[in-house]
C-alpha atoms as a PDB file:
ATOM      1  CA  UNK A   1       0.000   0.000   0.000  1.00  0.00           C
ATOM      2  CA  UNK A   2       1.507   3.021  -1.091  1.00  0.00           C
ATOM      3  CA  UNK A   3       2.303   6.252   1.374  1.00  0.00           C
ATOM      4  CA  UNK A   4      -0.755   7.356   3.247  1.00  0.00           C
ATOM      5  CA  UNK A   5       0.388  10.539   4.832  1.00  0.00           C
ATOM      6  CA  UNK A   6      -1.809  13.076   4.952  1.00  0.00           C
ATOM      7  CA  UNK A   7      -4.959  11.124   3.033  1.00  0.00           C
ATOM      8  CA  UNK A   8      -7.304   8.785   3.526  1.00  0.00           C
ATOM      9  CA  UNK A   9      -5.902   4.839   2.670  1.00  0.00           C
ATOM     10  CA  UNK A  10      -6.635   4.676  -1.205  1.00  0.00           C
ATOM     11  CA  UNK A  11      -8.787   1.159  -1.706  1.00  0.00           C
ATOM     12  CA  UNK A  12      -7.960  -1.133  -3.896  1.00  0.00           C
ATOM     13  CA  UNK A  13      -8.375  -1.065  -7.892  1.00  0.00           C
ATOM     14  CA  UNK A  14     -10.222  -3.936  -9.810  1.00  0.00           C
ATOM     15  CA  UNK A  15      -7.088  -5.044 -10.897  1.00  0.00           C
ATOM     16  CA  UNK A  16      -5.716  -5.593  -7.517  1.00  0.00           C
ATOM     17  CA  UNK A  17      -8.904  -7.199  -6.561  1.00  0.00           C
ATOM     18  CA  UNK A  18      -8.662  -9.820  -9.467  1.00  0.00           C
ATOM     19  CA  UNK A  19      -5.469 -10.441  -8.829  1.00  0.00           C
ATOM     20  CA  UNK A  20      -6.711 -12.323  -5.305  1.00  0.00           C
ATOM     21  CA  UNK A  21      -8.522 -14.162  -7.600  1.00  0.00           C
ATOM     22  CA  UNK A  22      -6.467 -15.792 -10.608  1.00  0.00           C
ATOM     23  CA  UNK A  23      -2.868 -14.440  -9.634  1.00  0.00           C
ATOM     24  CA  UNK A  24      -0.309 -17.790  -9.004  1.00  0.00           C
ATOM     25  CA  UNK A  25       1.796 -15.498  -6.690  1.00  0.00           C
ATOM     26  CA  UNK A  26      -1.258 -15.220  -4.154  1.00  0.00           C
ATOM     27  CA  UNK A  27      -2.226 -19.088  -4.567  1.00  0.00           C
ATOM     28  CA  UNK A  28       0.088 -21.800  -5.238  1.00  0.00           C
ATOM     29  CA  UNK A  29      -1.127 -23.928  -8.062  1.00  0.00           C
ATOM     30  CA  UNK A  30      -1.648 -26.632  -5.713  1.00  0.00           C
ATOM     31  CA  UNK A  31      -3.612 -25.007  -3.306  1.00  0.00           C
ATOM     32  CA  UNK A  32      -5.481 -23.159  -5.577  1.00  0.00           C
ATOM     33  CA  UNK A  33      -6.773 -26.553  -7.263  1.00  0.00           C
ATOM     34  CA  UNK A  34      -7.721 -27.931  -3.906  1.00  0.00           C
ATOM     35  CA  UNK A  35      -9.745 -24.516  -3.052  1.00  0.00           C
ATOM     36  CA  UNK A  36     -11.266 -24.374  -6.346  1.00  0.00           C
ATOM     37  CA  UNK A  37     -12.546 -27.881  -6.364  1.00  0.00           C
ATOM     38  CA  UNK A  38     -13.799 -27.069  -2.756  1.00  0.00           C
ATOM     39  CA  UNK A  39     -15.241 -23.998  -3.702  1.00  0.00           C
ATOM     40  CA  UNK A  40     -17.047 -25.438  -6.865  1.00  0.00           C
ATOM     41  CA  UNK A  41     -18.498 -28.561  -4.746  1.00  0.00           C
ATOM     42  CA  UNK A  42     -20.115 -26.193  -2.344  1.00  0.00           C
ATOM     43  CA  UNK A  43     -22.025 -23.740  -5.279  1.00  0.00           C
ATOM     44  CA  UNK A  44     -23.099 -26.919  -7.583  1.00  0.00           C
ATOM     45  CA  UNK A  45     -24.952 -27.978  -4.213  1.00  0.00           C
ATOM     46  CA  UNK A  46     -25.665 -24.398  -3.373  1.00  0.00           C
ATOM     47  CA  UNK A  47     -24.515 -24.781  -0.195  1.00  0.00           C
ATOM     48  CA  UNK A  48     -24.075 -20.721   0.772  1.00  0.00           C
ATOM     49  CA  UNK A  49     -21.032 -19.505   3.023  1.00  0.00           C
ATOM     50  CA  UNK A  50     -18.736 -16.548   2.815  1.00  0.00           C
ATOM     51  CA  UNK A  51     -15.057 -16.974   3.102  1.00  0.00           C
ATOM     52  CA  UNK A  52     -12.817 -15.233   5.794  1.00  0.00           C
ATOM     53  CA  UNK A  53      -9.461 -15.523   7.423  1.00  0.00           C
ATOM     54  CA  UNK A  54      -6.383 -14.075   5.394  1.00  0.00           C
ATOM     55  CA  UNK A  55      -7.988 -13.669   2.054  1.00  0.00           C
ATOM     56  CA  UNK A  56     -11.015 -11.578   3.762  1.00  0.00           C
ATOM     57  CA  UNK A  57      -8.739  -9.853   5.198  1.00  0.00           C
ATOM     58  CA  UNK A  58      -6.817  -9.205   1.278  1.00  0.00           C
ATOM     59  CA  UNK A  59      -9.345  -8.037   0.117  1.00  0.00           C
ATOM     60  CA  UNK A  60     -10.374  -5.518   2.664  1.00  0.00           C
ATOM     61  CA  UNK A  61      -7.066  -4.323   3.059  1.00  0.00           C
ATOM     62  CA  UNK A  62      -4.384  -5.715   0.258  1.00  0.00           C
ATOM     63  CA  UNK A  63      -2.008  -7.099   2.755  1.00  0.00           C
ATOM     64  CA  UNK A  64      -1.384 -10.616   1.564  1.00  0.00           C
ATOM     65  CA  UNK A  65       0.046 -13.091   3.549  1.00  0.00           C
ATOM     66  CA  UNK A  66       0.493 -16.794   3.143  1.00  0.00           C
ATOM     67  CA  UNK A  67      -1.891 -19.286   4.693  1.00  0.00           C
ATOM     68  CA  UNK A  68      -1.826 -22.775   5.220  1.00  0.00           C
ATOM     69  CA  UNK A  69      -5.886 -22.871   4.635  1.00  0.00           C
ATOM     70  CA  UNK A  70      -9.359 -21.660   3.740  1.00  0.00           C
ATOM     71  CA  UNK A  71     -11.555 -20.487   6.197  1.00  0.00           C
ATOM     72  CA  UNK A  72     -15.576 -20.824   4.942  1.00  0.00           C
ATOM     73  CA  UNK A  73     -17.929 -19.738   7.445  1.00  0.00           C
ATOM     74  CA  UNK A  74     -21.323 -21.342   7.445  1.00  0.00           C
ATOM     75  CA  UNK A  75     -24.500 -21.404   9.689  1.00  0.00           C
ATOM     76  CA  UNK A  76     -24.846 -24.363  11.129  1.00  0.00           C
ATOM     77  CA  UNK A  77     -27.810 -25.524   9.158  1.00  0.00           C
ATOM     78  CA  UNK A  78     -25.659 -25.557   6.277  1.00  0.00           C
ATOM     79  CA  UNK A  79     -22.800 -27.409   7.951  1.00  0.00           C
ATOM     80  CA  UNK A  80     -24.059 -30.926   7.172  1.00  0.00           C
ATOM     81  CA  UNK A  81     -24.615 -30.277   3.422  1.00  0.00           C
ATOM     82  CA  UNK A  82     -21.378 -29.191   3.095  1.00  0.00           C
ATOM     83  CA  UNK A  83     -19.414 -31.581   4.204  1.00  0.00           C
ATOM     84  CA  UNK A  84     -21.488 -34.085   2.101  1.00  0.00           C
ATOM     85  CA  UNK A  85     -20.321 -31.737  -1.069  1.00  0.00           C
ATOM     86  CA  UNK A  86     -16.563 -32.126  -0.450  1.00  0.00           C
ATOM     87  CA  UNK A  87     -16.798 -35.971   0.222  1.00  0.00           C
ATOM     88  CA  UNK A  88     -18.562 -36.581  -3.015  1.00  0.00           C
ATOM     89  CA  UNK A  89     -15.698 -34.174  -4.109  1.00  0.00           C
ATOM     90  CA  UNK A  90     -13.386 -36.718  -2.740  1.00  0.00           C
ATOM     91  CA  UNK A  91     -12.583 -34.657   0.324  1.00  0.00           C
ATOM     92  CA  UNK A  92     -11.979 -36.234   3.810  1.00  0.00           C
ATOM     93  CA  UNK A  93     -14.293 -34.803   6.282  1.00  0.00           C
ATOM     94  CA  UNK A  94     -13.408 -34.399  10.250  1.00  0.00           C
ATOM     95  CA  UNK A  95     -15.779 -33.103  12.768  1.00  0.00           C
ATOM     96  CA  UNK A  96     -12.764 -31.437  14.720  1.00  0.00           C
ATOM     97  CA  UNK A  97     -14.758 -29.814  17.314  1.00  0.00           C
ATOM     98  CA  UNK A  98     -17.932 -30.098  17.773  1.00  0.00           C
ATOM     99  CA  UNK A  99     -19.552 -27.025  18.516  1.00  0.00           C
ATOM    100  CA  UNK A 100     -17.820 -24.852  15.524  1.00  0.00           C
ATOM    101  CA  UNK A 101     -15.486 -26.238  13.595  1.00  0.00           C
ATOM    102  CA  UNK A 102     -14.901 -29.130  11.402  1.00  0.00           C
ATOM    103  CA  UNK A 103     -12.431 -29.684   8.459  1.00  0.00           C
ATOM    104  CA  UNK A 104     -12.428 -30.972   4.578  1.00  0.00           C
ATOM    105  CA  UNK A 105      -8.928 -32.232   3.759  1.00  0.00           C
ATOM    106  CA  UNK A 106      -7.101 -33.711   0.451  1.00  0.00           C
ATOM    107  CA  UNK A 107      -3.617 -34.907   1.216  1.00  0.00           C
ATOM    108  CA  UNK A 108      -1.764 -32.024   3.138  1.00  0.00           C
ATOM    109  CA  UNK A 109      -4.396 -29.690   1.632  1.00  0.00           C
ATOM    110  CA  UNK A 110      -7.518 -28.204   3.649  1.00  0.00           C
ATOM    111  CA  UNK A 111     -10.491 -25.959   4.125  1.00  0.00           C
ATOM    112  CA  UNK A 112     -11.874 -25.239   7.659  1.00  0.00           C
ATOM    113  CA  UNK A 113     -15.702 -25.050   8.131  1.00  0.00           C
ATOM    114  CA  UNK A 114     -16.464 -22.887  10.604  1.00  0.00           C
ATOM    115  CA  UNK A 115     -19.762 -22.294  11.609  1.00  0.00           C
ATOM    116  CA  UNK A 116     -19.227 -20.758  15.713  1.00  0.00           C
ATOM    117  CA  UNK A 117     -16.422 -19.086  17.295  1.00  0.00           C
ATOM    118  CA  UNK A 118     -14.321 -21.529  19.565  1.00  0.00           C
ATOM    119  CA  UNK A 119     -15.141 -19.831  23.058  1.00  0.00           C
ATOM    120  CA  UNK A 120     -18.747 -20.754  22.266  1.00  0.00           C
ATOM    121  CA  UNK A 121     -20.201 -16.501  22.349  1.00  0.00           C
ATOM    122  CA  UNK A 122     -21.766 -17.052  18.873  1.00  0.00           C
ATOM    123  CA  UNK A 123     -22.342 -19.367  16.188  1.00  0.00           C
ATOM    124  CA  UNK A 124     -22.198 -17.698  11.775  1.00  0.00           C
ATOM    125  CA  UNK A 125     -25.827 -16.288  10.938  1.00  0.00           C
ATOM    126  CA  UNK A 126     -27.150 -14.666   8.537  1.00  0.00           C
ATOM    127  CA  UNK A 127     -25.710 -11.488   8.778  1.00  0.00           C
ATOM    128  CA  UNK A 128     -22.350 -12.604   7.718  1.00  0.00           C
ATOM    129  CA  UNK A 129     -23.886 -13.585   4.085  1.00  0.00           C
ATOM    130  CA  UNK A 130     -26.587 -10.175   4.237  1.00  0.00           C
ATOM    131  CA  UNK A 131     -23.331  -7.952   4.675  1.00  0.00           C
ATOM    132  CA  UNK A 132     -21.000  -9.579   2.623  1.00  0.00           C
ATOM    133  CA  UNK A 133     -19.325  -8.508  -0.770  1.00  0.00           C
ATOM    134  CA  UNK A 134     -18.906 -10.352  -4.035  1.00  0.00           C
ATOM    135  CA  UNK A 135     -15.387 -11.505  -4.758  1.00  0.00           C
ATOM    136  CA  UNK A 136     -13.752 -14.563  -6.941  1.00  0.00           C
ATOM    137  CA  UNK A 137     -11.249 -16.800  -5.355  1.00  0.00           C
ATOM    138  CA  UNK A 138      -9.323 -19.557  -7.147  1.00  0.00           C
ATOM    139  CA  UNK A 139     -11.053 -18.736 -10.522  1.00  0.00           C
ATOM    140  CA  UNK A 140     -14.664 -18.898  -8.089  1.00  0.00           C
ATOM    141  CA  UNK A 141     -17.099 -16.644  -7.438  1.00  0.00           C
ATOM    142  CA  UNK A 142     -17.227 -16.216  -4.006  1.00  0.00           C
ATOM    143  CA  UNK A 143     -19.137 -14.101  -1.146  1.00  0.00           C
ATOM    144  CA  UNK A 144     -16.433 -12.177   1.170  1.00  0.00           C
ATOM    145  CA  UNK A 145     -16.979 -11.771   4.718  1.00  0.00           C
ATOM    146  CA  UNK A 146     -17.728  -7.946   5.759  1.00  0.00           C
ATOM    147  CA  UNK A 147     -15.382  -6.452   7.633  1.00  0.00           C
ATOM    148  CA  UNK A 148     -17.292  -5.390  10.632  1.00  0.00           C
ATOM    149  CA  UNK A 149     -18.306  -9.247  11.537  1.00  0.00           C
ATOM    150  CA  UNK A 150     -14.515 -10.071  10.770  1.00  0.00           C
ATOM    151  CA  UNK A 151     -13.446  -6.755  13.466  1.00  0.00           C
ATOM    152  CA  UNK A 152     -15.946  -8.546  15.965  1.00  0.00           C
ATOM    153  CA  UNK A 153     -14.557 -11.772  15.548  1.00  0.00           C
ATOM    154  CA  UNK A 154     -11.429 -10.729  16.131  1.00  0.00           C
ATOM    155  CA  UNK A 155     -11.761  -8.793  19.180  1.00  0.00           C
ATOM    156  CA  UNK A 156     -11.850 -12.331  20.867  1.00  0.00           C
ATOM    157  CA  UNK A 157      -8.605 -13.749  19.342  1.00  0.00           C
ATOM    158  CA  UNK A 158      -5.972 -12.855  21.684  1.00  0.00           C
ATOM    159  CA  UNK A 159      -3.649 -15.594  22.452  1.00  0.00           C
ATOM    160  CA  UNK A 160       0.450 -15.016  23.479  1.00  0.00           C
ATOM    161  CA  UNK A 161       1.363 -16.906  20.057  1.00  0.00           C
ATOM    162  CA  UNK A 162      -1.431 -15.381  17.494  1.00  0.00           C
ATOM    163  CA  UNK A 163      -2.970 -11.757  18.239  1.00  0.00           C
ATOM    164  CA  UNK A 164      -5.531 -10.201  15.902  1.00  0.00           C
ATOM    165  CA  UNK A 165      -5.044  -7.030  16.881  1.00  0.00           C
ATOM    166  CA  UNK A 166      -2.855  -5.640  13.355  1.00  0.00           C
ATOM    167  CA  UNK A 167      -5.569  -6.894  11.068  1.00  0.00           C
ATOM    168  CA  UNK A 168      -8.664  -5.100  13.395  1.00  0.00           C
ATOM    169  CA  UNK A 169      -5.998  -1.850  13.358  1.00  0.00           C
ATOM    170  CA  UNK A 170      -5.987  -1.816   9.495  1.00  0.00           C
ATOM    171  CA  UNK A 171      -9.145  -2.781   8.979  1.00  0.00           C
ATOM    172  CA  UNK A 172     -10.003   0.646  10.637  1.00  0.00           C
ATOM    173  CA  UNK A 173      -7.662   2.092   8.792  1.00  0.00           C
ATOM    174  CA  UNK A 174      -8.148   0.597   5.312  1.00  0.00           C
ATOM    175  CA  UNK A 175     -12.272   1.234   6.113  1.00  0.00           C
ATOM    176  CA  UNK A 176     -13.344   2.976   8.802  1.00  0.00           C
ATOM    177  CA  UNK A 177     -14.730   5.746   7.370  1.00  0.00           C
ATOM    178  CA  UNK A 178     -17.376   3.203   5.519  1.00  0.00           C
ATOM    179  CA  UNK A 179     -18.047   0.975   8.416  1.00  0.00           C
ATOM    180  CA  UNK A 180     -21.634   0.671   9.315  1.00  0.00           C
ATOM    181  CA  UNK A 181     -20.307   1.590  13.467  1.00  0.00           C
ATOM    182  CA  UNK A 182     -24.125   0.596  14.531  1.00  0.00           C
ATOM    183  CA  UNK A 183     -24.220  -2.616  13.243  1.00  0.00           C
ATOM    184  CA  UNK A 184     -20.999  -3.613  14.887  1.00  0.00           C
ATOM    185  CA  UNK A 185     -21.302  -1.734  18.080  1.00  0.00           C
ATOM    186  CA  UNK A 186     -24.540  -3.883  18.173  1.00  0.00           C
ATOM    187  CA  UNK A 187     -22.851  -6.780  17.449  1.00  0.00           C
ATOM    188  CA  UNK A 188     -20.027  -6.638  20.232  1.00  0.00           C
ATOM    189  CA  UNK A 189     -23.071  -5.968  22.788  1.00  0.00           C
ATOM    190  CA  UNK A 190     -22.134  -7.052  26.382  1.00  0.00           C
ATOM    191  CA  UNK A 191     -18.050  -7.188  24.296  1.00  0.00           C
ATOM    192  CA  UNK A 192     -17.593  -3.703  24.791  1.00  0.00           C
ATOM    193  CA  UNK A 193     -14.950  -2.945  26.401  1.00  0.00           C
ATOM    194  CA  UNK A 194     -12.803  -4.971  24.002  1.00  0.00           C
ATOM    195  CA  UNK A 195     -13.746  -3.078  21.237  1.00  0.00           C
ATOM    196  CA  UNK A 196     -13.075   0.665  23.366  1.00  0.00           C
ATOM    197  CA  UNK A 197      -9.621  -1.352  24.183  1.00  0.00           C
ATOM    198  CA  UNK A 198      -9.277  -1.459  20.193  1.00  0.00           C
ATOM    199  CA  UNK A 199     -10.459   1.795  19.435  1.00  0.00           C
ATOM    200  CA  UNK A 200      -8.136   3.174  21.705  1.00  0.00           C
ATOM    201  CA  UNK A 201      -5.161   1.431  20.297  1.00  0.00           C
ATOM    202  CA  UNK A 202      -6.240   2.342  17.100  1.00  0.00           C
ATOM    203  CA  UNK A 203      -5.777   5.752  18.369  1.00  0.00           C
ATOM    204  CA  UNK A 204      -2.343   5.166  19.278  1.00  0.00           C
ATOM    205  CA  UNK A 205      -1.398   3.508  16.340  1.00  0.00           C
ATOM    206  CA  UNK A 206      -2.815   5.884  13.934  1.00  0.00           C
ATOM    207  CA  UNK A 207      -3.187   9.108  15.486  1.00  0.00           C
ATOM    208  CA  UNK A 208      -3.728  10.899  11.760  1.00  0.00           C
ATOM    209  CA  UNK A 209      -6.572   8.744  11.370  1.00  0.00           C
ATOM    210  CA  UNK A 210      -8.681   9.015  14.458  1.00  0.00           C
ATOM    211  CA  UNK A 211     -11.234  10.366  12.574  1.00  0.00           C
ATOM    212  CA  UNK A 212     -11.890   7.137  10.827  1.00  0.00           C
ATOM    213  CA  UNK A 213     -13.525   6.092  14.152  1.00  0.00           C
ATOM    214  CA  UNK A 214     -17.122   8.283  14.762  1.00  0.00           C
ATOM    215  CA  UNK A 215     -16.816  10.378  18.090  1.00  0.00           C
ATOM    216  CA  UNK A 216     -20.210   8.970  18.777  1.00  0.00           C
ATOM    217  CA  UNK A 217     -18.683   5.657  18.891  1.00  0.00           C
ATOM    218  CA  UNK A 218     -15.811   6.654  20.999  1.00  0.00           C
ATOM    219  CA  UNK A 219     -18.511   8.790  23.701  1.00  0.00           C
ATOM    220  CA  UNK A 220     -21.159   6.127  23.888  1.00  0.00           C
ATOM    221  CA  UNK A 221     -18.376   3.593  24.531  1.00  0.00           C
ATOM    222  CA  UNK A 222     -16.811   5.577  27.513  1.00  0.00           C
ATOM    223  CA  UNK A 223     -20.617   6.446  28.839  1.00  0.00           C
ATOM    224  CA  UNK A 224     -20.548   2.652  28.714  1.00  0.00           C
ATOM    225  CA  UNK A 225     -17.020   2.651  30.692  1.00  0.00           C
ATOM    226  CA  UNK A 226     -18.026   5.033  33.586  1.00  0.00           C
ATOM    227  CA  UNK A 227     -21.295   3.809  34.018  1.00  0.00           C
ATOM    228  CA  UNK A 228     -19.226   0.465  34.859  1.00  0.00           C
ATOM    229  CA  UNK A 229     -16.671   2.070  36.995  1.00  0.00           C
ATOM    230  CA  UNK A 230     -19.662   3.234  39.595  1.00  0.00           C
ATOM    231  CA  UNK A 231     -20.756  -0.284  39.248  1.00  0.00           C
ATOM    232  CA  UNK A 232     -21.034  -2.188  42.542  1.00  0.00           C
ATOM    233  CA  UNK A 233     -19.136  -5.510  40.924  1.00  0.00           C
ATOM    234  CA  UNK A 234     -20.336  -8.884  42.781  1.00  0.00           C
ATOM    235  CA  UNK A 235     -18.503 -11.634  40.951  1.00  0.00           C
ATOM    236  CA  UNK A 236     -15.597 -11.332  42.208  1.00  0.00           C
ATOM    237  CA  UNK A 237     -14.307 -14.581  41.243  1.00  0.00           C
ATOM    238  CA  UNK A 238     -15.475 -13.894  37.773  1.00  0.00           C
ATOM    239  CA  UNK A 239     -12.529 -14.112  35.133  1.00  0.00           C
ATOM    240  CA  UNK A 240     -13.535 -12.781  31.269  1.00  0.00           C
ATOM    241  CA  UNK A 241      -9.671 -13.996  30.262  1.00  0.00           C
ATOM    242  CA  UNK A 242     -10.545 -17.519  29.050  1.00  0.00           C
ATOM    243  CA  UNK A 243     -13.207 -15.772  26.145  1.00  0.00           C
ATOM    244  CA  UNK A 244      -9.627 -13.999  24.785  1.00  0.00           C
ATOM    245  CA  UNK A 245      -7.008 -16.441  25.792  1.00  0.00           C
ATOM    246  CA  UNK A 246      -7.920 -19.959  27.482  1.00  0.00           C
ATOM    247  CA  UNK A 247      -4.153 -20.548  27.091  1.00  0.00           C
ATOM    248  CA  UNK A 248      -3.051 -17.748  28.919  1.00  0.00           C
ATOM    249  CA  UNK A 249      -5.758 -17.004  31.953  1.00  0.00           C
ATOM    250  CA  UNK A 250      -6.023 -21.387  32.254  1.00  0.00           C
ATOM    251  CA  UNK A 251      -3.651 -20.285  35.433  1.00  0.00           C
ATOM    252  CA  UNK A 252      -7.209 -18.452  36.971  1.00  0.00           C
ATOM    253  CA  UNK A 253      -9.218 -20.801  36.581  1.00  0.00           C
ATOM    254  CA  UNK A 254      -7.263 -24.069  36.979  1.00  0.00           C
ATOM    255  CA  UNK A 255      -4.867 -22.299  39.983  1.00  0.00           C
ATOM    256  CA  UNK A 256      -6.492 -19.433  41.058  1.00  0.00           C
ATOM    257  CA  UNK A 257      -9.982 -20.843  41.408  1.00  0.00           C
ATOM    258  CA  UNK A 258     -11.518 -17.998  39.192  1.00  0.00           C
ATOM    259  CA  UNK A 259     -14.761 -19.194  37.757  1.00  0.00           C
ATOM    260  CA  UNK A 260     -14.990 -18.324  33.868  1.00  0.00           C
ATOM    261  CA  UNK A 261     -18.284 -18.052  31.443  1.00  0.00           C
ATOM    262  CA  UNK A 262     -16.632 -20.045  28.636  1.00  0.00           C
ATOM    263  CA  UNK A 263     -17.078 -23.396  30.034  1.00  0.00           C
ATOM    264  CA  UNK A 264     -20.882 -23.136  30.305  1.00  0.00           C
ATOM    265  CA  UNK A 265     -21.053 -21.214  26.727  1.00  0.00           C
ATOM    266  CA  UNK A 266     -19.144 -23.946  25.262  1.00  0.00           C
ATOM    267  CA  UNK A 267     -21.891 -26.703  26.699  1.00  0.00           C
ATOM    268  CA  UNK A 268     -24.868 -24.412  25.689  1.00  0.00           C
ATOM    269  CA  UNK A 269     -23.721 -24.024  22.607  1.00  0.00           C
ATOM    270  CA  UNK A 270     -22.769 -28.142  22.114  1.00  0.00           C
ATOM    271  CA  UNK A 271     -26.280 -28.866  23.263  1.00  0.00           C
ATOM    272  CA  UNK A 272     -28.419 -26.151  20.535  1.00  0.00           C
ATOM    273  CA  UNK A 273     -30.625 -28.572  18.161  1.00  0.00           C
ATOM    274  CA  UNK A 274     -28.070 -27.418  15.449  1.00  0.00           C
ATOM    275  CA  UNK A 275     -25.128 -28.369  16.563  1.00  0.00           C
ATOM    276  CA  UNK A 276     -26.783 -32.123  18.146  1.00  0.00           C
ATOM    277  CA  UNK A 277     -27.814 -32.132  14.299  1.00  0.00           C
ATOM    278  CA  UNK A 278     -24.134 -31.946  13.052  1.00  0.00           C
ATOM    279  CA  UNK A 279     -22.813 -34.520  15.587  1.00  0.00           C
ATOM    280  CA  UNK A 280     -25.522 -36.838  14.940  1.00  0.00           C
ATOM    281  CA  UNK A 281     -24.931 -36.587  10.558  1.00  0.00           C
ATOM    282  CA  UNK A 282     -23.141 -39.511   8.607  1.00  0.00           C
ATOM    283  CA  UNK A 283     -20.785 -36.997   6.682  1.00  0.00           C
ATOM    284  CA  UNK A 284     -17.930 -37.883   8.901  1.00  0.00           C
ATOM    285  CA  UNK A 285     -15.408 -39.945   8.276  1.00  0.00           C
ATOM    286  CA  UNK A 286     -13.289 -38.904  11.218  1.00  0.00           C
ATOM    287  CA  UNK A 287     -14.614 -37.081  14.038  1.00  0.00           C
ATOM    288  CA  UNK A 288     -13.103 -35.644  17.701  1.00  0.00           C
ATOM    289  CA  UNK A 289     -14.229 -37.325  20.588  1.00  0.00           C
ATOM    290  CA  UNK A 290     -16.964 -34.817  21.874  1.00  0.00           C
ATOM    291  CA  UNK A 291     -15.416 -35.015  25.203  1.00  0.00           C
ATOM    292  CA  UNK A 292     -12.349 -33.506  24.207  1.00  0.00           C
ATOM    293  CA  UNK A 293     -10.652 -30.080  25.164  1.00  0.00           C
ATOM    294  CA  UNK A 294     -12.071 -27.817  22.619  1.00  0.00           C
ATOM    295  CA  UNK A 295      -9.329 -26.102  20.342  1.00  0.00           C
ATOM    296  CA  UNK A 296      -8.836 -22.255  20.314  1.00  0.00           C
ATOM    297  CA  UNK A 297      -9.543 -20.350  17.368  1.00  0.00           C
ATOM    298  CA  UNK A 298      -6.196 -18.621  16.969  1.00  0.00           C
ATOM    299  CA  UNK A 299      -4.964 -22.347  16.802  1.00  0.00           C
ATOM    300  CA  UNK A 300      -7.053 -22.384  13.346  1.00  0.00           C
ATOM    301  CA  UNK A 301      -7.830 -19.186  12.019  1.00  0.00           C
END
């Protein structure tokens, strides 16, 4: 991205948008076959989903970096169907955990389906397709995921070896000026603070650039703050960490005796009709042991 001193971020042309698509230098040949054939399974059994992770992230941005992967999303109710697409594809299918992720694999070569987020807060709906943008990946049409559902993800992906906060940062950058701030305030709801935590870095960061962020967003978020600050806090053995890191805060809980949310999320979210539904399909050929500990998503995304 070229200079941005003193202007807003320029976006990106058509031809650096096609060049996500059909460019060999983005997508080795290899991986690009695997991805198309995944991608082309899915829309001849119009299965819908919207793809994320690094190549969202490309094409909200242009800053590339290689992946090992694909991230789809998917609601849940679409789940099943797709993984019967790739195996008729002659993908491998692996429920990996249960309650929002499983994974399509050929040889060495994968896509993730992910159809939650792994501290169990949320499971894909419909607004990530509503909001999304039309792109083409490995020669594919494809739906892109829109960047203020990708911001909110993020917020909770803050483990000691992967931190999300540079791609939140220059997603504000790249398009905060055309962010619809409602929607995604409304999104991180109860969140809140860890959005006003990356608002303020943003700040930091970019301090030519702090008008990218609405001061409506900025005030209503530190009403929000000192309205908590005057708040008589009970749960005192209450620890938030595990929905950010269950790595790094598994000292509170396992230690400490801290009691944390995400355990009980998790199970809620395990037991919802949908997710029983995915478990209980015959599109597995491998699958995790339900009982299992539950992966993080910075170990996948």
């Amino acid at each position: 991205m070229a200079s941005l001193k003193g202007r807003r971020p320029r976006r990106l042309s058509p031809e650096e948008r096609k060049s996500l698509t059909h460019g060999d230098f983005w997508i080795p040949e290899e991986e690009r076959d695997v991805y198309r054939r995944a991608l082309q399974a899915l829309h001849n059994a119009a299965v819908p989903f919207v793809i994320a992770g690094a190549y969202a992230i490309y094409e909200h941005t242009g800053i590339y970096r290689q992946t090992k992967d694909l991230d789809l999303f998917f609601e849940p109710s679409a789940v099943v169907s797709a993984a019967r697409a790739l195996r008729v594809a002659g993908f491998v299918t692996k429920l990996e955990d249960l309650h929002w992720l499983a994974k399509a694999t050929i040889g060495e070569r994968f896509v993730d389906l992910i159809y939650g987020m792994g501290n169990g807060v949320a499971f894909i709906d419909e607004g990530w397709f509503r909001y999304s943008r039309s792109g083409v990946l490995a020669a594919t049409p494809v739906r892109i995921a829109p960047p203020e559902e990708l911001i909110w993800h993020r917020l909770f992906i803050s483990e000691r070896h992967r931190h999300d906060m540079a791609d939140i940062l220059h997603l504000l950058l790249c398009l905060g000026d055309t962010l619809d701030w409602e929607r995604l305030v409304d999104r991180v709801g109860p969140h809140w603070p860890l959005l006003l935590a990356q608002l303020q870095m943003f700040s930091y960061v970019y301090p030519g650039y702090r008008t990218n962020v609405p001061a409506w967003v900025i005030e209503r978020l530190i009403e929000q703050a000192r309205a908590d600050i005057s708040r008589d806090e009970q749960e005192t053995d209450l620890t938030r960490g595990p929905l950010i890191s269950r790595f790094s805060f598994a000292i509170d809980v396992r230690e400490w005796g801290f009691s944390d949310p995400r355990g009980d999320l998790v199970r809620q979210a395990r037991n919802h009709p949908a997710i029983r539904a995915i478990a209980a399909a015959d599109v597995w050929d491998e699958r995790t042991d339900d009982r299992a500990e539950p992966r993080d998503e910075a170990q996948v995304l």
